[in-house]
C-alpha atoms as a PDB file:
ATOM      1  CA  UNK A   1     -46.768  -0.555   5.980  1.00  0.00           C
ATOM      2  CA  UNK A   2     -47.275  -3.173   3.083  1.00  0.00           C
ATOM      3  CA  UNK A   3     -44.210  -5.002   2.615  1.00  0.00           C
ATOM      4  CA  UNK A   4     -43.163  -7.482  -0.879  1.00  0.00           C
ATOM      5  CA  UNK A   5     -40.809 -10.482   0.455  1.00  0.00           C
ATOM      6  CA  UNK A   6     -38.674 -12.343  -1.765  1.00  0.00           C
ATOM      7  CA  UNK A   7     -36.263 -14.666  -0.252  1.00  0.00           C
ATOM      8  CA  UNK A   8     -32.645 -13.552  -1.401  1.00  0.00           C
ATOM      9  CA  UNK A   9     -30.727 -16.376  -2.004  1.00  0.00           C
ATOM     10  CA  UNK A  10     -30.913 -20.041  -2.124  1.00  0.00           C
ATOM     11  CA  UNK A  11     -30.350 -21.007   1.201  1.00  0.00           C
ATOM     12  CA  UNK A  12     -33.152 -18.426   2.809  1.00  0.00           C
ATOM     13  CA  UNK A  13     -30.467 -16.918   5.011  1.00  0.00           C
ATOM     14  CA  UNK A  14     -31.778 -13.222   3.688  1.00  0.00           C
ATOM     15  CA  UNK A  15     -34.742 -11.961   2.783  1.00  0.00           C
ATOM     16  CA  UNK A  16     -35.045  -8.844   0.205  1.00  0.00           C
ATOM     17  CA  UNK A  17     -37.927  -6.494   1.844  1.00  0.00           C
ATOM     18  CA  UNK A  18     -39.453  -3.758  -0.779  1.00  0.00           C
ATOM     19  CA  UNK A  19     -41.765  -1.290   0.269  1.00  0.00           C
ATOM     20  CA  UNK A  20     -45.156  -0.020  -1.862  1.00  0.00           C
ATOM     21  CA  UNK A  21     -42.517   3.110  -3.333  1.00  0.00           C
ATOM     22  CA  UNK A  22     -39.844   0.799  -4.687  1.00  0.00           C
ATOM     23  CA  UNK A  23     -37.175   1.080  -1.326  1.00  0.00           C
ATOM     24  CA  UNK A  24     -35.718  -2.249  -0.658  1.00  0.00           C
ATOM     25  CA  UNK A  25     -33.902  -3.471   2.301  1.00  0.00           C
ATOM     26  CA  UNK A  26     -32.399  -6.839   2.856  1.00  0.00           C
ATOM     27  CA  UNK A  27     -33.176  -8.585   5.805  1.00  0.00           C
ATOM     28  CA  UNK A  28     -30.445 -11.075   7.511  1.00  0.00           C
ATOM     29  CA  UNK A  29     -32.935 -13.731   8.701  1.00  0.00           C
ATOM     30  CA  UNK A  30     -31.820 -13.819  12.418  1.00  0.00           C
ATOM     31  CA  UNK A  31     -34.419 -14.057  15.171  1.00  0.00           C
ATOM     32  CA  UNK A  32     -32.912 -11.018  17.203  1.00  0.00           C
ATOM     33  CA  UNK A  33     -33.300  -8.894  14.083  1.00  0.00           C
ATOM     34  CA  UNK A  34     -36.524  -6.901  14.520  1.00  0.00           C
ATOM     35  CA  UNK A  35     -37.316  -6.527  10.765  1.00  0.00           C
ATOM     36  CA  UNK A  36     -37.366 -10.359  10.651  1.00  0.00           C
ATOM     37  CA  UNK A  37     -39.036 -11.253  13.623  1.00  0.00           C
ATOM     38  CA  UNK A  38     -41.656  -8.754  12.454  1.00  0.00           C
ATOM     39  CA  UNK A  39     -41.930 -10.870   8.972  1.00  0.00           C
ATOM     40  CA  UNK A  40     -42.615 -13.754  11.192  1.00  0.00           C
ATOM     41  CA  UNK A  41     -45.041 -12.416  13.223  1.00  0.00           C
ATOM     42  CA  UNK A  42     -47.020 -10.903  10.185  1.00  0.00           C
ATOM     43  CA  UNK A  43     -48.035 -14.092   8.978  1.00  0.00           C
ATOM     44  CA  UNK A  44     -46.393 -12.447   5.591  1.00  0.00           C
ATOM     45  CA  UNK A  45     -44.855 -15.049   3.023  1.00  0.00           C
ATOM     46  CA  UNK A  46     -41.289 -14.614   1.211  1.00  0.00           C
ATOM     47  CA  UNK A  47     -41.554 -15.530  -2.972  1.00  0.00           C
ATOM     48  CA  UNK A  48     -39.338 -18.174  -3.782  1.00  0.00           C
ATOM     49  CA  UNK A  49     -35.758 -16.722  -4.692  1.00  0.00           C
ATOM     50  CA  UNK A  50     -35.000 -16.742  -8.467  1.00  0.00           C
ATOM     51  CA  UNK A  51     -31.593 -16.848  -9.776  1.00  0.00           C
ATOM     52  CA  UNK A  52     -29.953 -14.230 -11.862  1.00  0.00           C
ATOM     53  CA  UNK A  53     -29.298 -15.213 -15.528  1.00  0.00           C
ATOM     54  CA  UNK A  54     -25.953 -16.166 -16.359  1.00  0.00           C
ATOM     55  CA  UNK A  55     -23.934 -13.463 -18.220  1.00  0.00           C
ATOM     56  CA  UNK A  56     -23.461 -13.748 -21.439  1.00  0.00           C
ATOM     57  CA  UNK A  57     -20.115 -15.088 -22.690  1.00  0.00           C
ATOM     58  CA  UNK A  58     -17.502 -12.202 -23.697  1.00  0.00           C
ATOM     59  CA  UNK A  59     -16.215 -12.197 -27.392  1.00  0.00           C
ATOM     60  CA  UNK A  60     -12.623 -11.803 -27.680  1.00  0.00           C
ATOM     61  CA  UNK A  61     -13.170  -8.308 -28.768  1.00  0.00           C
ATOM     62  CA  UNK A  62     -14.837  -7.541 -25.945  1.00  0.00           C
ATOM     63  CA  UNK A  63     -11.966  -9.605 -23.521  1.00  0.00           C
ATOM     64  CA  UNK A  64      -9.548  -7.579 -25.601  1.00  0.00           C
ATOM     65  CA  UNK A  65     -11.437  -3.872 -24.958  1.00  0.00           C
ATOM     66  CA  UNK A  66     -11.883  -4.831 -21.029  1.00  0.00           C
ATOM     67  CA  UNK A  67      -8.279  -5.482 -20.590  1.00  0.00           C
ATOM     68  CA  UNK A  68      -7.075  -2.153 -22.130  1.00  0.00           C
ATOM     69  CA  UNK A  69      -9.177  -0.656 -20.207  1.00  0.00           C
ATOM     70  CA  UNK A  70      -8.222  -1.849 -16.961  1.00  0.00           C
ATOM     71  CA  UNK A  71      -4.672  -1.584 -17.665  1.00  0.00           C
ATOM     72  CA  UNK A  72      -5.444   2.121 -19.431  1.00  0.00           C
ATOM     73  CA  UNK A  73      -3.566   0.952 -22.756  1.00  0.00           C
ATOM     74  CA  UNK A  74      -3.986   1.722 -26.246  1.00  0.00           C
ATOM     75  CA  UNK A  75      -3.888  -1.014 -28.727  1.00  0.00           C
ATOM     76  CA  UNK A  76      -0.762   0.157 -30.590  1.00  0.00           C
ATOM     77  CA  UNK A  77       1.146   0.145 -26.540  1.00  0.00           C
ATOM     78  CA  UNK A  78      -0.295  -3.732 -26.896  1.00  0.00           C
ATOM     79  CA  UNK A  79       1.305  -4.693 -29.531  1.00  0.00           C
ATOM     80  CA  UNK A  80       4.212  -3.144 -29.215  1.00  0.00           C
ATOM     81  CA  UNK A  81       4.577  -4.821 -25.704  1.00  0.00           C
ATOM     82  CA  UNK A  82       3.272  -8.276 -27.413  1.00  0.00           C
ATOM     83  CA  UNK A  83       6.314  -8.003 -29.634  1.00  0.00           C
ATOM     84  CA  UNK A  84       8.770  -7.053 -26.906  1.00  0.00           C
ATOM     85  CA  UNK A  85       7.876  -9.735 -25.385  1.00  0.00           C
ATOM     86  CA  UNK A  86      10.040 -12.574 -26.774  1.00  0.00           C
ATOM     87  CA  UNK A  87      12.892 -10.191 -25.907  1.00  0.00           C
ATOM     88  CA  UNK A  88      12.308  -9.692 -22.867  1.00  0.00           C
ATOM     89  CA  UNK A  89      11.680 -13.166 -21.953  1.00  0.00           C
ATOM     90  CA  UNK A  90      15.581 -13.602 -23.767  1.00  0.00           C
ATOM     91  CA  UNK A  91      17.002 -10.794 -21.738  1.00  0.00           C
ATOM     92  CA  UNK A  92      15.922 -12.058 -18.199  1.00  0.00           C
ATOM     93  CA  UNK A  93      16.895 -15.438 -18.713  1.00  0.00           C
ATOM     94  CA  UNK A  94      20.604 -14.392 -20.533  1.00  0.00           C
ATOM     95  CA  UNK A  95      22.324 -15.795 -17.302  1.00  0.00           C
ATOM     96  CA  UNK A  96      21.758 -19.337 -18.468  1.00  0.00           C
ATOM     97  CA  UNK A  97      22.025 -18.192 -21.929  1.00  0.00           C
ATOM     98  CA  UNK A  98      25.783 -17.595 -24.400  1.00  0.00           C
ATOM     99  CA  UNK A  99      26.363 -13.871 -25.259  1.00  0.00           C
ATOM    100  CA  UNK A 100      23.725 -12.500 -27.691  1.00  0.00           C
ATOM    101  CA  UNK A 101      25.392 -11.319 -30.778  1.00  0.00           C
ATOM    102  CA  UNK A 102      26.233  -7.441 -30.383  1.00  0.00           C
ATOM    103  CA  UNK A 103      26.212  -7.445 -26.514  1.00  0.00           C
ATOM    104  CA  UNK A 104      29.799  -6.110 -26.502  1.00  0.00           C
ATOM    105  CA  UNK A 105      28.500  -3.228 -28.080  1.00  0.00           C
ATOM    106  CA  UNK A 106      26.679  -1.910 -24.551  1.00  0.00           C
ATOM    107  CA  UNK A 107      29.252  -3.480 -22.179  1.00  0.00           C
ATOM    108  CA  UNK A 108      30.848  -0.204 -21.340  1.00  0.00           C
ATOM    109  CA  UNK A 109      27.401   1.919 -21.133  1.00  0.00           C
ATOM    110  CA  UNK A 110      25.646   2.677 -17.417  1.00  0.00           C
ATOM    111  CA  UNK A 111      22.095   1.904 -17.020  1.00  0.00           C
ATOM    112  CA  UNK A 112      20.552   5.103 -17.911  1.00  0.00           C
ATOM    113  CA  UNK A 113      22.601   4.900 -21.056  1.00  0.00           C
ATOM    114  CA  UNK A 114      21.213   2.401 -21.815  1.00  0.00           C
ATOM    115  CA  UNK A 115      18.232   3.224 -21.103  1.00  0.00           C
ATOM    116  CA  UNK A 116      18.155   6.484 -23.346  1.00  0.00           C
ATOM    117  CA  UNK A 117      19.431   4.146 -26.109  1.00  0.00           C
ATOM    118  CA  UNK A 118      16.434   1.667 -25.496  1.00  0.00           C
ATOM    119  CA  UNK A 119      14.014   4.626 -25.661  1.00  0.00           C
ATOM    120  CA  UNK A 120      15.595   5.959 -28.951  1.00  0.00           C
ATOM    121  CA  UNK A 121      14.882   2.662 -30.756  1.00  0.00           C
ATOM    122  CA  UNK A 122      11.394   2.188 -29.119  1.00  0.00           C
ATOM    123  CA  UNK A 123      11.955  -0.430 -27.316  1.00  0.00           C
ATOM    124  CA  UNK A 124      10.035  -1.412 -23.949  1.00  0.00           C
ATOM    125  CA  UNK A 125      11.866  -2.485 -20.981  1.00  0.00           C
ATOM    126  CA  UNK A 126      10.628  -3.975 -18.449  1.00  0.00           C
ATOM    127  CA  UNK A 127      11.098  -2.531 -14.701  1.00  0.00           C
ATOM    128  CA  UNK A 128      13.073  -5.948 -13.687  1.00  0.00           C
ATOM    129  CA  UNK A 129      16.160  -4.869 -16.164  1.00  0.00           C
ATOM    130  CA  UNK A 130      16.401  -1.889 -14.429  1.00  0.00           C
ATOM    131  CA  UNK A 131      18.297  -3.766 -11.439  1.00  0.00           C
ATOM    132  CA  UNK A 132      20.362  -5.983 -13.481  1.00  0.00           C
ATOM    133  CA  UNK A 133      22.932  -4.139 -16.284  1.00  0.00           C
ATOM    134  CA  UNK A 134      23.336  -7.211 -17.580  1.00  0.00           C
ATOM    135  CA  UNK A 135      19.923  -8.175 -18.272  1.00  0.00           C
ATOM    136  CA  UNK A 136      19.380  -4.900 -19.946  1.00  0.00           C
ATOM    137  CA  UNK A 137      22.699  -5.755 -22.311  1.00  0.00           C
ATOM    138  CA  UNK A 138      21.205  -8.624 -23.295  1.00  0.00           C
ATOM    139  CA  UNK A 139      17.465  -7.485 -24.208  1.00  0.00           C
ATOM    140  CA  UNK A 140      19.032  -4.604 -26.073  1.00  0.00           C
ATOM    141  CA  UNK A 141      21.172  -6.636 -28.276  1.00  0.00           C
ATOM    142  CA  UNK A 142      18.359  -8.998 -28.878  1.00  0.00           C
ATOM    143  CA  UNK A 143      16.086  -6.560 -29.488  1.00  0.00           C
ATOM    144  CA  UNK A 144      18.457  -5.654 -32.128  1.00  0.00           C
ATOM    145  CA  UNK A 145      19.413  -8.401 -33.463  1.00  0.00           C
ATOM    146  CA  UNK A 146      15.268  -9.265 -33.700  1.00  0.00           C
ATOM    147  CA  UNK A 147      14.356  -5.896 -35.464  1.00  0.00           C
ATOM    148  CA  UNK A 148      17.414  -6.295 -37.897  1.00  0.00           C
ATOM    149  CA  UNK A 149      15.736  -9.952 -38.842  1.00  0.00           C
ATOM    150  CA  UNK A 150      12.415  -8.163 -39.367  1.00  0.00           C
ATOM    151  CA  UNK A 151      13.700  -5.585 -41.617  1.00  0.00           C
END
């Protein structure tokens, strides 16, 4: 059979093979392979290997689509985490932080409590408050205290 041969990368270590129907193989070039000590022996010739284009640069708009995607979000559940985010940051760092104003207000509430609280407002928490009462004290309150300077 007829084979095309078109070295497959830079440094010759592979050849792509591709047959008169369009089947391609690729070809490791080792001596004890077969396939290339046949090339070899054929007298056959390997085209130089061409590099693919680079890709095209992504827009933001098309960073921004990929990533909710991957992560399966809408863009709404994006911004809504974008905004949490400042209070969140607040809330795991309240050790080295003074009392938010309002924290008293959860001091005598359990986690899931809180929790239900945190859903009732919308407000994200993040999985690493779940371990830490007081963490979740602290975001809450800020998170208060950050949509009562918004309204």
């Amino acid at each position: 059979m007829t084979y095309t041969y078109t070295w497959a990368d830079a440094e010759q270590t592979s050849l792509r093979r591709e047959d008169p129907d369009g089947n391609v193989a690729f070809v490791p070039t080792d001596p004890a392979n077969r396939d290339y000590a046949e090339f070899c022996n054929c007298g056959a010739t390997a085209a130089d290997y061409v590099a693919p284009p680079a890709p095209k640069a992504e827009t933001t708009e098309e960073k921004v689509n990929h990533l909710l995607s991957d992560y399966g979000l809408t863009r709404s559940e994006l911004l809504t985490a974008l905004e949490a985010k400042p209070a969140v940051q607040q809330a795991t760092t309240a050790s080295t932080q003074p009392l938010d104003s309002g924290w008293e207000q959860f001091k005598d509430m359990d986690v899931q409590t809180m929790l239900d609280f945190a859903r009732a407002h919308g407000f994200m928490v993040d999985d690493r408050m779940l371990n830490d009462a007081d963490a979740l004290r602290h975001y809450l309150a800020a998170s208060l205290n950050a949509q009562a300077m918004n309204t």
